[in-house]
Every structure is written in C-alpha cells, then in structure tokens.
C-alpha atoms as a PDB file:
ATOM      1  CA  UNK A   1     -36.502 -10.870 -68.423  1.00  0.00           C
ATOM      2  CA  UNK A   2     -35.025  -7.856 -67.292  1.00  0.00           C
ATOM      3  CA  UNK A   3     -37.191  -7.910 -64.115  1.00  0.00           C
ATOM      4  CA  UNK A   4     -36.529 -11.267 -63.355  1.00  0.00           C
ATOM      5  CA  UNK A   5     -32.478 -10.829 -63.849  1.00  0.00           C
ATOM      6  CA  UNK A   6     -33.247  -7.840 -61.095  1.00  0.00           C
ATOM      7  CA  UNK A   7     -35.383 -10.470 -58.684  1.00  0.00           C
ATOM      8  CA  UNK A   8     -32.392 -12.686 -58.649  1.00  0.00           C
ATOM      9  CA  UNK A   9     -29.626 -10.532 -58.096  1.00  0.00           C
ATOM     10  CA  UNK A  10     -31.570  -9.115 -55.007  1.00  0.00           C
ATOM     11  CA  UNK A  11     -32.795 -12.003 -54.149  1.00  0.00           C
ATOM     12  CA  UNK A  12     -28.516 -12.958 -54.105  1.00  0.00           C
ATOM     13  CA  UNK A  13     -27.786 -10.406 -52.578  1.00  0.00           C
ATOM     14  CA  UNK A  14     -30.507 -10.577 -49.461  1.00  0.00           C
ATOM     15  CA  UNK A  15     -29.001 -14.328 -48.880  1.00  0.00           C
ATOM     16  CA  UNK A  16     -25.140 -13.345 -48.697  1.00  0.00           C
ATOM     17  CA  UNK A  17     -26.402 -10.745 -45.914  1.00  0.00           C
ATOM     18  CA  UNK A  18     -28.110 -13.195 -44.336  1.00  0.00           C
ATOM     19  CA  UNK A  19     -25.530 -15.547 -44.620  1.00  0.00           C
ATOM     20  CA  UNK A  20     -22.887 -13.218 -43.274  1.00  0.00           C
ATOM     21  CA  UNK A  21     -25.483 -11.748 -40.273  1.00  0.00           C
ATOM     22  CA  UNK A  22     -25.854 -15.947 -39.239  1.00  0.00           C
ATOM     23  CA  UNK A  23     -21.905 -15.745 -39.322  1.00  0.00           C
ATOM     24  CA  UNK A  24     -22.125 -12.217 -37.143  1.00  0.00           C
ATOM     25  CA  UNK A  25     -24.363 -13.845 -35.021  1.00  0.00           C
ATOM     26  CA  UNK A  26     -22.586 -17.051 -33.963  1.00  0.00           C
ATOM     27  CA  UNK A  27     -20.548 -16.952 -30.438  1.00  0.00           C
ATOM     28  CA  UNK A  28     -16.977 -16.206 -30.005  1.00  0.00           C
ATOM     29  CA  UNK A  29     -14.654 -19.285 -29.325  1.00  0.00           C
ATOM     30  CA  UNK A  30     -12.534 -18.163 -26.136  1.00  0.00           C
ATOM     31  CA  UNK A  31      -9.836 -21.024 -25.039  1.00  0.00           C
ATOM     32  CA  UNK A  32      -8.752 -20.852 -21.430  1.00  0.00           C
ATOM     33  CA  UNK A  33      -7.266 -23.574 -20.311  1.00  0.00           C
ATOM     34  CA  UNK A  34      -8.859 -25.802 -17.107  1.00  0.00           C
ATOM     35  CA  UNK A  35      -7.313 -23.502 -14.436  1.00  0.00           C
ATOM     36  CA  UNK A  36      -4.525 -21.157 -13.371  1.00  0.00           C
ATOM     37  CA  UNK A  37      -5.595 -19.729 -10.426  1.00  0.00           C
ATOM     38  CA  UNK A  38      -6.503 -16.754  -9.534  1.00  0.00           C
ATOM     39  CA  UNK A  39      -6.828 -15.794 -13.438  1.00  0.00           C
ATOM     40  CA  UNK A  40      -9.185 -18.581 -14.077  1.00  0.00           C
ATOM     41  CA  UNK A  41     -10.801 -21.414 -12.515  1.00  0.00           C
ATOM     42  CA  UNK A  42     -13.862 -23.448 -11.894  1.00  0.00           C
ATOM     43  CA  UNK A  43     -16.086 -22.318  -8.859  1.00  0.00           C
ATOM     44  CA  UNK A  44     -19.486 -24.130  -8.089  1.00  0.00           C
ATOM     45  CA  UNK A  45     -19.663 -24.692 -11.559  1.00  0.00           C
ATOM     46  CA  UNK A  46     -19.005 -21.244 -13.103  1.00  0.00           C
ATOM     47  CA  UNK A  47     -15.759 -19.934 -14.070  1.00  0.00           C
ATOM     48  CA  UNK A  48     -14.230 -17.037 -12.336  1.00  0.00           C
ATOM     49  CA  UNK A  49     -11.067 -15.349 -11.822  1.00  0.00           C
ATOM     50  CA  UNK A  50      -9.199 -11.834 -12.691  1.00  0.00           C
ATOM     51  CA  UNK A  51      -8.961 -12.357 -16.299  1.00  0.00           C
ATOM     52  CA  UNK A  52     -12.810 -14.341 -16.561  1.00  0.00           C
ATOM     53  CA  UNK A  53     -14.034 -11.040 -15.492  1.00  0.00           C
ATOM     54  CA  UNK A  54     -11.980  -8.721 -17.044  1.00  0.00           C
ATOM     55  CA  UNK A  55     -13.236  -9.881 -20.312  1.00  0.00           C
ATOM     56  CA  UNK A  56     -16.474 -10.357 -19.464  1.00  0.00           C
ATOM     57  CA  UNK A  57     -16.693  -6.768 -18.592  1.00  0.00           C
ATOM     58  CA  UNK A  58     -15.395  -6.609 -22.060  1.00  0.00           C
ATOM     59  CA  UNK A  59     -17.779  -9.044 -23.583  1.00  0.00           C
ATOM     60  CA  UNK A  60     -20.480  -7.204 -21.985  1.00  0.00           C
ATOM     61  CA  UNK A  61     -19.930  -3.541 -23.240  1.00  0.00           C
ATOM     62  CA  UNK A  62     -18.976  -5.043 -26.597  1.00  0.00           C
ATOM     63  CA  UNK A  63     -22.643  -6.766 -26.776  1.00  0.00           C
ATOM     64  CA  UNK A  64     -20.504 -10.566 -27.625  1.00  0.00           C
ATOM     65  CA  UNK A  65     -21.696 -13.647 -27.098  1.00  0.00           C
ATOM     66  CA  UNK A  66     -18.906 -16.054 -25.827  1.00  0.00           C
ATOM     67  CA  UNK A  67     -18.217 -19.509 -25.303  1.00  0.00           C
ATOM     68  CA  UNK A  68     -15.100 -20.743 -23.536  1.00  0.00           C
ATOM     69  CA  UNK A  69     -13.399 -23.771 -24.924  1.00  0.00           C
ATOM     70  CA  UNK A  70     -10.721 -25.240 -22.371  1.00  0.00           C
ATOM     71  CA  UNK A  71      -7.877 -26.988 -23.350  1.00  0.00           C
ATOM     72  CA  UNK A  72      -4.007 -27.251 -22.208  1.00  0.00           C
ATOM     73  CA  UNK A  73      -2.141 -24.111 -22.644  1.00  0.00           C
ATOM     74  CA  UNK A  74      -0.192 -25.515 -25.962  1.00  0.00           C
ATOM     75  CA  UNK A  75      -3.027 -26.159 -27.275  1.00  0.00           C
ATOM     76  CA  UNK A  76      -4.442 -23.081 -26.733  1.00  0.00           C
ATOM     77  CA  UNK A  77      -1.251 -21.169 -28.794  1.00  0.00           C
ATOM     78  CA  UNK A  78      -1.366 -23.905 -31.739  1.00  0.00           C
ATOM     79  CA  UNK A  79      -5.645 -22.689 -32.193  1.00  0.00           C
ATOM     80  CA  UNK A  80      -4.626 -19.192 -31.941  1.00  0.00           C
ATOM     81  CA  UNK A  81      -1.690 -19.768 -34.329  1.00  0.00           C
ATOM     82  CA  UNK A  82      -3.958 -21.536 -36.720  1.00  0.00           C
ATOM     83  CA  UNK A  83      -7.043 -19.108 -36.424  1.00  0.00           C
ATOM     84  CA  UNK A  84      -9.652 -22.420 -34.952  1.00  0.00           C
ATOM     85  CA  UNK A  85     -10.643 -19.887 -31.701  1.00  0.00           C
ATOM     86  CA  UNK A  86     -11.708 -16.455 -31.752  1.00  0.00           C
ATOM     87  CA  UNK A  87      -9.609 -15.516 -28.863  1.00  0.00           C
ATOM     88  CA  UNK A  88      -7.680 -16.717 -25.860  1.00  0.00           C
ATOM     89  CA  UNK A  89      -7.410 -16.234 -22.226  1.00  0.00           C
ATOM     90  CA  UNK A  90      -4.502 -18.585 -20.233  1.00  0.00           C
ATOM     91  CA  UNK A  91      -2.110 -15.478 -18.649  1.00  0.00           C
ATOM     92  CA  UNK A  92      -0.316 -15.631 -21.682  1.00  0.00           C
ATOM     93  CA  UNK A  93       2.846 -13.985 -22.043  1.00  0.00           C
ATOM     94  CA  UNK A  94       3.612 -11.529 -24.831  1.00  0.00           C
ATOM     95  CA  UNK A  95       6.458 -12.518 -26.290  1.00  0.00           C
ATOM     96  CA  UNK A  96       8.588 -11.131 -29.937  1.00  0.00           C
ATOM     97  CA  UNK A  97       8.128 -14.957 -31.505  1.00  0.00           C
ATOM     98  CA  UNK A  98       4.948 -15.275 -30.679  1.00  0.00           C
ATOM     99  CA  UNK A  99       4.148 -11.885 -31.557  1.00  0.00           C
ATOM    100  CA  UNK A 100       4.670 -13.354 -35.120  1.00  0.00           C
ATOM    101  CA  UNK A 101       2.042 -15.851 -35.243  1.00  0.00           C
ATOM    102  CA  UNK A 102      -0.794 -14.095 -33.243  1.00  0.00           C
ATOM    103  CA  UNK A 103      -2.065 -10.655 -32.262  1.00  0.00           C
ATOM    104  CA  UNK A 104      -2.248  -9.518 -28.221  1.00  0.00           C
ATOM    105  CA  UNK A 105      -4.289  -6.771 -26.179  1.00  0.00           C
ATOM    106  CA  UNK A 106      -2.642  -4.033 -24.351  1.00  0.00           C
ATOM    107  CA  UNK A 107      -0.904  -5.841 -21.711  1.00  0.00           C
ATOM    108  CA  UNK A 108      -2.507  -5.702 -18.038  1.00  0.00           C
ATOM    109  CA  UNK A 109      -0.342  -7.902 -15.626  1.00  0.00           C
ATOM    110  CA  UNK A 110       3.276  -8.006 -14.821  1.00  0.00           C
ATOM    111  CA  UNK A 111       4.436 -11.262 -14.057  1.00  0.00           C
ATOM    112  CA  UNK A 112       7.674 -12.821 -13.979  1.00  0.00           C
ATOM    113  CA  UNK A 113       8.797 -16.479 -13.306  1.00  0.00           C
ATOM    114  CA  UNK A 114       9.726 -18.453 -10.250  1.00  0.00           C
ATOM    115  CA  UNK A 115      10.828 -21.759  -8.583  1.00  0.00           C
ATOM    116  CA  UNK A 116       8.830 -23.799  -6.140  1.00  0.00           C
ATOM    117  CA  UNK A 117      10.888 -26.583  -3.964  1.00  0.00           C
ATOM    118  CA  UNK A 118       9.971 -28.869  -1.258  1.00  0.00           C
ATOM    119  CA  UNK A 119       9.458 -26.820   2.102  1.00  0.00           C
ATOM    120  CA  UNK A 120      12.634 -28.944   3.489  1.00  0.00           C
ATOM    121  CA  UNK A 121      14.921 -28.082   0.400  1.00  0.00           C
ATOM    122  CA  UNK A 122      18.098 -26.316   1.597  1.00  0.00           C
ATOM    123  CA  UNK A 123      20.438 -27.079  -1.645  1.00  0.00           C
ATOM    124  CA  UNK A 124      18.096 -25.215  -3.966  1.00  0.00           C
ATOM    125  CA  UNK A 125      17.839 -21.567  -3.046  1.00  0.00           C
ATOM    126  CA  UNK A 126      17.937 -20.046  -6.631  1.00  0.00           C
ATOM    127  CA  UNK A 127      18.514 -21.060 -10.610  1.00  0.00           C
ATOM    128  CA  UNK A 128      21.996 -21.211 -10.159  1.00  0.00           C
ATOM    129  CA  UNK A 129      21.418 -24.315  -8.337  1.00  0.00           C
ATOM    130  CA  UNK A 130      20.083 -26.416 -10.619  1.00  0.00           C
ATOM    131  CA  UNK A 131      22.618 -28.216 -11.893  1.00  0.00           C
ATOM    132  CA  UNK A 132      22.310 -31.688 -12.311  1.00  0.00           C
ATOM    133  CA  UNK A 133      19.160 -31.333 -10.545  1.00  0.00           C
ATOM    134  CA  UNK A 134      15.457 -32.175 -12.250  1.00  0.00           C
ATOM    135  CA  UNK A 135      12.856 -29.526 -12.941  1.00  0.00           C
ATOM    136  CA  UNK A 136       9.268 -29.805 -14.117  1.00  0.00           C
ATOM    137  CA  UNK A 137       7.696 -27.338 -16.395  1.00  0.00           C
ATOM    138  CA  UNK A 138       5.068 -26.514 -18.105  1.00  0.00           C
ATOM    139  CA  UNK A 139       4.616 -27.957 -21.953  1.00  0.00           C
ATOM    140  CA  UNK A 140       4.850 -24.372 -23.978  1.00  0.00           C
ATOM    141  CA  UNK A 141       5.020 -21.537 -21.666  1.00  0.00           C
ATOM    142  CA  UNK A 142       7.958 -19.245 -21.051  1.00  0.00           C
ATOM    143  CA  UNK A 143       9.240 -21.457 -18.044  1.00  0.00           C
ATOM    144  CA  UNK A 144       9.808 -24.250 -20.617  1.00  0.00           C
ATOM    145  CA  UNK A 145      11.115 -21.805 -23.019  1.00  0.00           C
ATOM    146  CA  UNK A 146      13.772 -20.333 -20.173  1.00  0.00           C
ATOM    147  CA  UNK A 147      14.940 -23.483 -19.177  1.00  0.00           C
ATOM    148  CA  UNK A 148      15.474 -24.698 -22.553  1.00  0.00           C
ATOM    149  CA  UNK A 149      17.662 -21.753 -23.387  1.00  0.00           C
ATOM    150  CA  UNK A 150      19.391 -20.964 -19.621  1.00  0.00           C
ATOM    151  CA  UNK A 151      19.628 -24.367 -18.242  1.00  0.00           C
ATOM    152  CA  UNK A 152      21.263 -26.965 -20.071  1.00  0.00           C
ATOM    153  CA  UNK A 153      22.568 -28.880 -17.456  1.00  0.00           C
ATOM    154  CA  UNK A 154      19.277 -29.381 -15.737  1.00  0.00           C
ATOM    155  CA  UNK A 155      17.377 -32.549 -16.692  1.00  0.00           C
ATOM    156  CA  UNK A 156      13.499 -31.198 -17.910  1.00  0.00           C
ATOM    157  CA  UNK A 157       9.932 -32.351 -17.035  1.00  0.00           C
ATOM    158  CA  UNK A 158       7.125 -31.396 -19.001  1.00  0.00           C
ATOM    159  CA  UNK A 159       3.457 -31.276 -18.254  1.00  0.00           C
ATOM    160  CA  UNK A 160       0.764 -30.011 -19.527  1.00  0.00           C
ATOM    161  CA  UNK A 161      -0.779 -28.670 -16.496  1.00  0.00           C
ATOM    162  CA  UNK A 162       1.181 -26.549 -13.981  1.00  0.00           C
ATOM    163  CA  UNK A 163      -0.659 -28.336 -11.045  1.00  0.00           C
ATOM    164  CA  UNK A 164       0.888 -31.756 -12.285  1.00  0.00           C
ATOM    165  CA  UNK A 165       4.266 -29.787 -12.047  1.00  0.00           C
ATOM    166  CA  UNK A 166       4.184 -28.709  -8.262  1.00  0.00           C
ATOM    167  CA  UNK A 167       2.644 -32.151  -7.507  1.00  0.00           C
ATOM    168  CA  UNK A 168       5.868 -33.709  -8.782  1.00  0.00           C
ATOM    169  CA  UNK A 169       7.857 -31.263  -6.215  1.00  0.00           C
ATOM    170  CA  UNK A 170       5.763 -32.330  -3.204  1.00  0.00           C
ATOM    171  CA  UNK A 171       5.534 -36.139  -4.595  1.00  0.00           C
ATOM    172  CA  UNK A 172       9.870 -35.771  -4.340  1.00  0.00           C
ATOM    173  CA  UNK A 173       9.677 -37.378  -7.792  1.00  0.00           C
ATOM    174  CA  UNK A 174      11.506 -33.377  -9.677  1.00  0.00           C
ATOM    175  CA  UNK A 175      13.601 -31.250  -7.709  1.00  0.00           C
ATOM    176  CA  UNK A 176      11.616 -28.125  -8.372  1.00  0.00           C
ATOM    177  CA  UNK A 177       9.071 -26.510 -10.881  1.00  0.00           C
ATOM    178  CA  UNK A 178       9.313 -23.419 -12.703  1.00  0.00           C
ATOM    179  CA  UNK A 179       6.302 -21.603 -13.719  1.00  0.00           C
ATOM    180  CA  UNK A 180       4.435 -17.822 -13.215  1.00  0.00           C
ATOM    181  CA  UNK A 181       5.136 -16.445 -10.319  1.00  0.00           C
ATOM    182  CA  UNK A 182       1.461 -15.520  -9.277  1.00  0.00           C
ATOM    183  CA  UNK A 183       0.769 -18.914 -10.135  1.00  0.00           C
ATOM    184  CA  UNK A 184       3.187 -20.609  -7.911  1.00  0.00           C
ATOM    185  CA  UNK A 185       2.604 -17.811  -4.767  1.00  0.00           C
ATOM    186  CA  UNK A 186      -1.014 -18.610  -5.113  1.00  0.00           C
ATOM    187  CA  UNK A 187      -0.841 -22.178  -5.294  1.00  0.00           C
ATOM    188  CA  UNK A 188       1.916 -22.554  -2.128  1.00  0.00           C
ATOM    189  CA  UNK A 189      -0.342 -19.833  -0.271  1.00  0.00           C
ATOM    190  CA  UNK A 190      -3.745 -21.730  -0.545  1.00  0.00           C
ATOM    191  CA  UNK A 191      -3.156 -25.205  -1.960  1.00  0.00           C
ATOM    192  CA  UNK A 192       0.319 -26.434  -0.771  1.00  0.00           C
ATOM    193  CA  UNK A 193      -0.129 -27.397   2.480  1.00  0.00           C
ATOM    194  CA  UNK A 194       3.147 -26.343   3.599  1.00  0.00           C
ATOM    195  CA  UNK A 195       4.716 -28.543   1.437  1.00  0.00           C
ATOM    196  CA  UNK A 196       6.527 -26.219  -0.452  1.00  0.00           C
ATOM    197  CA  UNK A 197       8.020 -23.067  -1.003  1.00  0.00           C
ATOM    198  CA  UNK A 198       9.172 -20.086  -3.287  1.00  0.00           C
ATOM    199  CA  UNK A 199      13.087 -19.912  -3.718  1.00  0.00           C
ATOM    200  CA  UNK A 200      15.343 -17.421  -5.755  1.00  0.00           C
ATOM    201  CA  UNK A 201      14.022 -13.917  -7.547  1.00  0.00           C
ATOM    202  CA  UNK A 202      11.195 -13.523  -9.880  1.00  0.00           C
ATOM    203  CA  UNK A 203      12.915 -14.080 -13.290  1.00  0.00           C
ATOM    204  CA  UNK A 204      12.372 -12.762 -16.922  1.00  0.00           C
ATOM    205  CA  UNK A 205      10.059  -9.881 -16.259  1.00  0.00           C
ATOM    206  CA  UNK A 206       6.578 -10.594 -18.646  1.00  0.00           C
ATOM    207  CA  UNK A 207       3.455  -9.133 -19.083  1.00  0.00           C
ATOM    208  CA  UNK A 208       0.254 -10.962 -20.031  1.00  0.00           C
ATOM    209  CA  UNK A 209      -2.855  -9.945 -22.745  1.00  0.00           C
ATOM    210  CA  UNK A 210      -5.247 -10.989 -24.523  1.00  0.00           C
ATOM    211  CA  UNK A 211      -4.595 -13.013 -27.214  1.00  0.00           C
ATOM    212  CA  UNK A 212      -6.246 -13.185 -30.513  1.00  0.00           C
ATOM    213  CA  UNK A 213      -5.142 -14.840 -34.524  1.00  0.00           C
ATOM    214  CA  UNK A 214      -3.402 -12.599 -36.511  1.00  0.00           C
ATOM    215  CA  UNK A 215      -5.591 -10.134 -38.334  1.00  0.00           C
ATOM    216  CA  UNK A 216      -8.371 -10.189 -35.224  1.00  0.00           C
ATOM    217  CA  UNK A 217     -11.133  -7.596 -35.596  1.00  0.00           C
ATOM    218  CA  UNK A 218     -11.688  -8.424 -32.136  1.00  0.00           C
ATOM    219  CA  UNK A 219      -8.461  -6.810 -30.932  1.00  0.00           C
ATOM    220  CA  UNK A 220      -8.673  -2.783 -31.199  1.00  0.00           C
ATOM    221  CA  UNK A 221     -12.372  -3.038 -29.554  1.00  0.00           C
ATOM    222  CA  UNK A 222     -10.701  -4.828 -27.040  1.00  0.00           C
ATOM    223  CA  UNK A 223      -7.985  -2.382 -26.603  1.00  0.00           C
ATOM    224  CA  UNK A 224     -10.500   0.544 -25.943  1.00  0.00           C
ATOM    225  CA  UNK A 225     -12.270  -1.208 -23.742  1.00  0.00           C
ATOM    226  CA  UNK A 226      -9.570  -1.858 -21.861  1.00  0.00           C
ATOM    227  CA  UNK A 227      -8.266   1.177 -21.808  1.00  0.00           C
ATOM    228  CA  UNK A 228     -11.530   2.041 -20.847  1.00  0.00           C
ATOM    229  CA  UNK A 229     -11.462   0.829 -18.106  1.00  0.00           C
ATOM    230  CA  UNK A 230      -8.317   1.302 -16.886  1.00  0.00           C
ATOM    231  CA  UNK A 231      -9.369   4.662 -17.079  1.00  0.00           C
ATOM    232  CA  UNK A 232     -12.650   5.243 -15.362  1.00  0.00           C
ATOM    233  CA  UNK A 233     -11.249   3.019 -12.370  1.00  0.00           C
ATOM    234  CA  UNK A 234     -12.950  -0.783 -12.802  1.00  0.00           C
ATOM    235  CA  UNK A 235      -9.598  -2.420 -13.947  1.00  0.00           C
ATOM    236  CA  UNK A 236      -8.307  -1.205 -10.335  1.00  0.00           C
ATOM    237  CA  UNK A 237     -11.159  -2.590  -8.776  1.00  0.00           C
ATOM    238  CA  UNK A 238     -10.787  -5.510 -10.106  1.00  0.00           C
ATOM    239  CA  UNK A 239      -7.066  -6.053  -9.679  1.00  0.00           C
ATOM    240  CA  UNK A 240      -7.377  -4.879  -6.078  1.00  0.00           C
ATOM    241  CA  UNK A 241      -9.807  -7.394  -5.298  1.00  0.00           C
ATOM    242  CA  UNK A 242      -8.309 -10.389  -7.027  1.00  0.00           C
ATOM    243  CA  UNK A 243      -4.590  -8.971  -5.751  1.00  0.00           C
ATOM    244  CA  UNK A 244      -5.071  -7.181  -2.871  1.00  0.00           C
ATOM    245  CA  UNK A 245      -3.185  -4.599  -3.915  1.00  0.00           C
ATOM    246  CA  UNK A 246      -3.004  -1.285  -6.879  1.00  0.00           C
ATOM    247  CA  UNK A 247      -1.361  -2.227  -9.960  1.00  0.00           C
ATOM    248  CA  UNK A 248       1.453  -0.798 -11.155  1.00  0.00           C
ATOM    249  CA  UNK A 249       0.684   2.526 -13.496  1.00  0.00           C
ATOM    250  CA  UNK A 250       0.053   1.762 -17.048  1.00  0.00           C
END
C-alpha cells in the first residue's frame, strides 16, 4: 500500500511539472497595435520597425517564443491592465497613473507631443491657439490625456488610430491633431503629401518602454537585456538606423 501511495504521489508530482513545462512552453502574447510608424508597421507582410527589433533582439537572447496580437492602443493598456497579454509594444508612454496598473522596461525613447495642421493653416501656429478650434486625438494616449486636462475650450475628436486623426486634418473636417511627435514628423515627412505640417514646440516631454502586467517575470530579463545592449553598442545601431541620428545618453 505503501508503495502504491509512493507511485501516486510521483506519479502527481511528474504531471504538475509537466503541466507547468506545457505552460513554460507556450508563446508570449505581445500586443502592438496595427502601426505607428517607424516603431512598428507592416512591410511585405512582416512586421518591422525600431521597437519590432529591439525586442526581438530581446526575444532572441532570452530564447522566447512570441506572438504579436494587434489591436488599438486602448485596447492594448486595458489587456495589460487586466494581465490577458504577456507584454506590450505601441511607444507607450510611462506615465505615474499608469505606473499603477502595469509594470514598464527601462525607458529607451524620448518623445514629446505635437500638433499637425493643414499646410495652408496660418491661425494655428501653437496650443495657445486652439480655442474654439477642433482637434482630433488619439482614444487613450497622452495627447488625449493633455487635451483633456490643458484644453477645455477646444472641442475633442477621438480615434482609435492616429492615421484616422491626421486624415481628418487633411480631409478639413478637425482643425488639427495632436499626437507623438515622431509619429506626426514621420507621417508629414513620408506620407502627407504636403498636406500638412508641424506647428508649435514639442510638448510634455515622455519617454517610452516596454510594457508588461503588474508582477511580470518578464520585466527584469528585459531590463538586462536592454541594458545590455545599450551597452555593448546594438541599441545605437539600431536607433541610428531607424533615426538617423545617436540617442541621447542614458
């Protein structure tokens, strides 16, 4: 009896390791959202972009399988807040309240925010001139959040996309968009046409990471790979070639 009491508890035992190994096993959930150039996007197929690679690089030394789940950018911070993705990348910005619902990486972009208007706009040269005027946004990022707080007397546009945004500017339908200011230099540089422009200064200085649910394992390996990289040189590469220029020192 005794020997058979010992059969079953290893026999328990070997199953909850296998169980938790299939667990182990199973790919990471990544959400990115379904663009935001030049930090992600859809090329022939495969996505690329400054942060794609970045954490591949990442992926890669960590030995992770990956798959990337897109969805709009509040979606993305409602999964992370409720722990249904393992991770997300979508340039998001660390902020103190959402420091409180999820964890974030060592930060490894400065970024800012900025206003796009119709190439013919005179009127609108900055944010104090957007009174009475309309501006699109985008639904849950920091541009939404700094107009809500900042602009009261400006009549709001969400969207869930940033690319719907600046397509309202050029359609004539909003007065301007506010978004990231890499975003909206990159988009009037190579998609605009001419169409539009950036006014004003770059706003509410921000830095974007990694983000993961509170309580990630996933977050200190991360971090030294990261660092990692940052200090044997590849993070420069990388940023050089997607940026055309050094980052700042970290």
């Amino acid at each position: 009896m005794r020997h058979s009491l010992l059969n079953l508890c290893i026999g328990l035992i070997l199953f909850a390791l296998a169980g938790a190994a299939t667990a182990q096993d199973e790919p990471l959930t990544i959400a990115i959202p379904s663009g935001f150039v030049p930090f992600m996007f859809e090329e022939d197929g495969e996505w690329t972009g400054f942060e794609i690679e970045l954490w591949e690089a990442i992926a890669e030394e960590n030995g992770w399988e990956y798959e990337y789940n897109t969805m709009n950018f509040s979606g993305i911070i409602t999964a992370l807040q409720t722990g249904r993705v393992d991770g997300a990348l979508a340039a998001i910005t660390i902020t103190s309240e959402r420091e409180e619902t999820m964890d974030f990486s060592h930060a490894y972009y400065d970024s800012g925010l900025m206003l796009m208007v119709r190439a013919d706009e005179e009127e609108i040269q900055g944010i104090d001139d957007l009174d009475g005027k309309t501006l699109a946004v985008t639904t849950g990022t920091t541009s939404d959040a700094y107009a809500q707080e900042n602009l009261p007397d400006t009549e709001l546009t969400r969207f869930p996309r940033a690319e719907q945004a600046y397509l309202e500017v050029r359609a004539g339908r909003v007065d301007a968009a506010l978004h990231d200011t890499p975003n909206v230099l990159y988009y009037i540089e190579n998609a605009g046409d001419g169409d539009v422009k950036a006014v004003g200064e770059n706003l509410e200085a921000q830095s974007y990471a990694m983000a993961f649910p509170q309580g990630s394992e996933l977050r200190d390996a991360v971090n030294i790979s990261l660092l990692g990289m940052m200090e044997d040189g590849r993070y420069a590469e990388l940023y050089e070639r997607w940026f055309g220029k050094e980052p700042s020192p970290r």
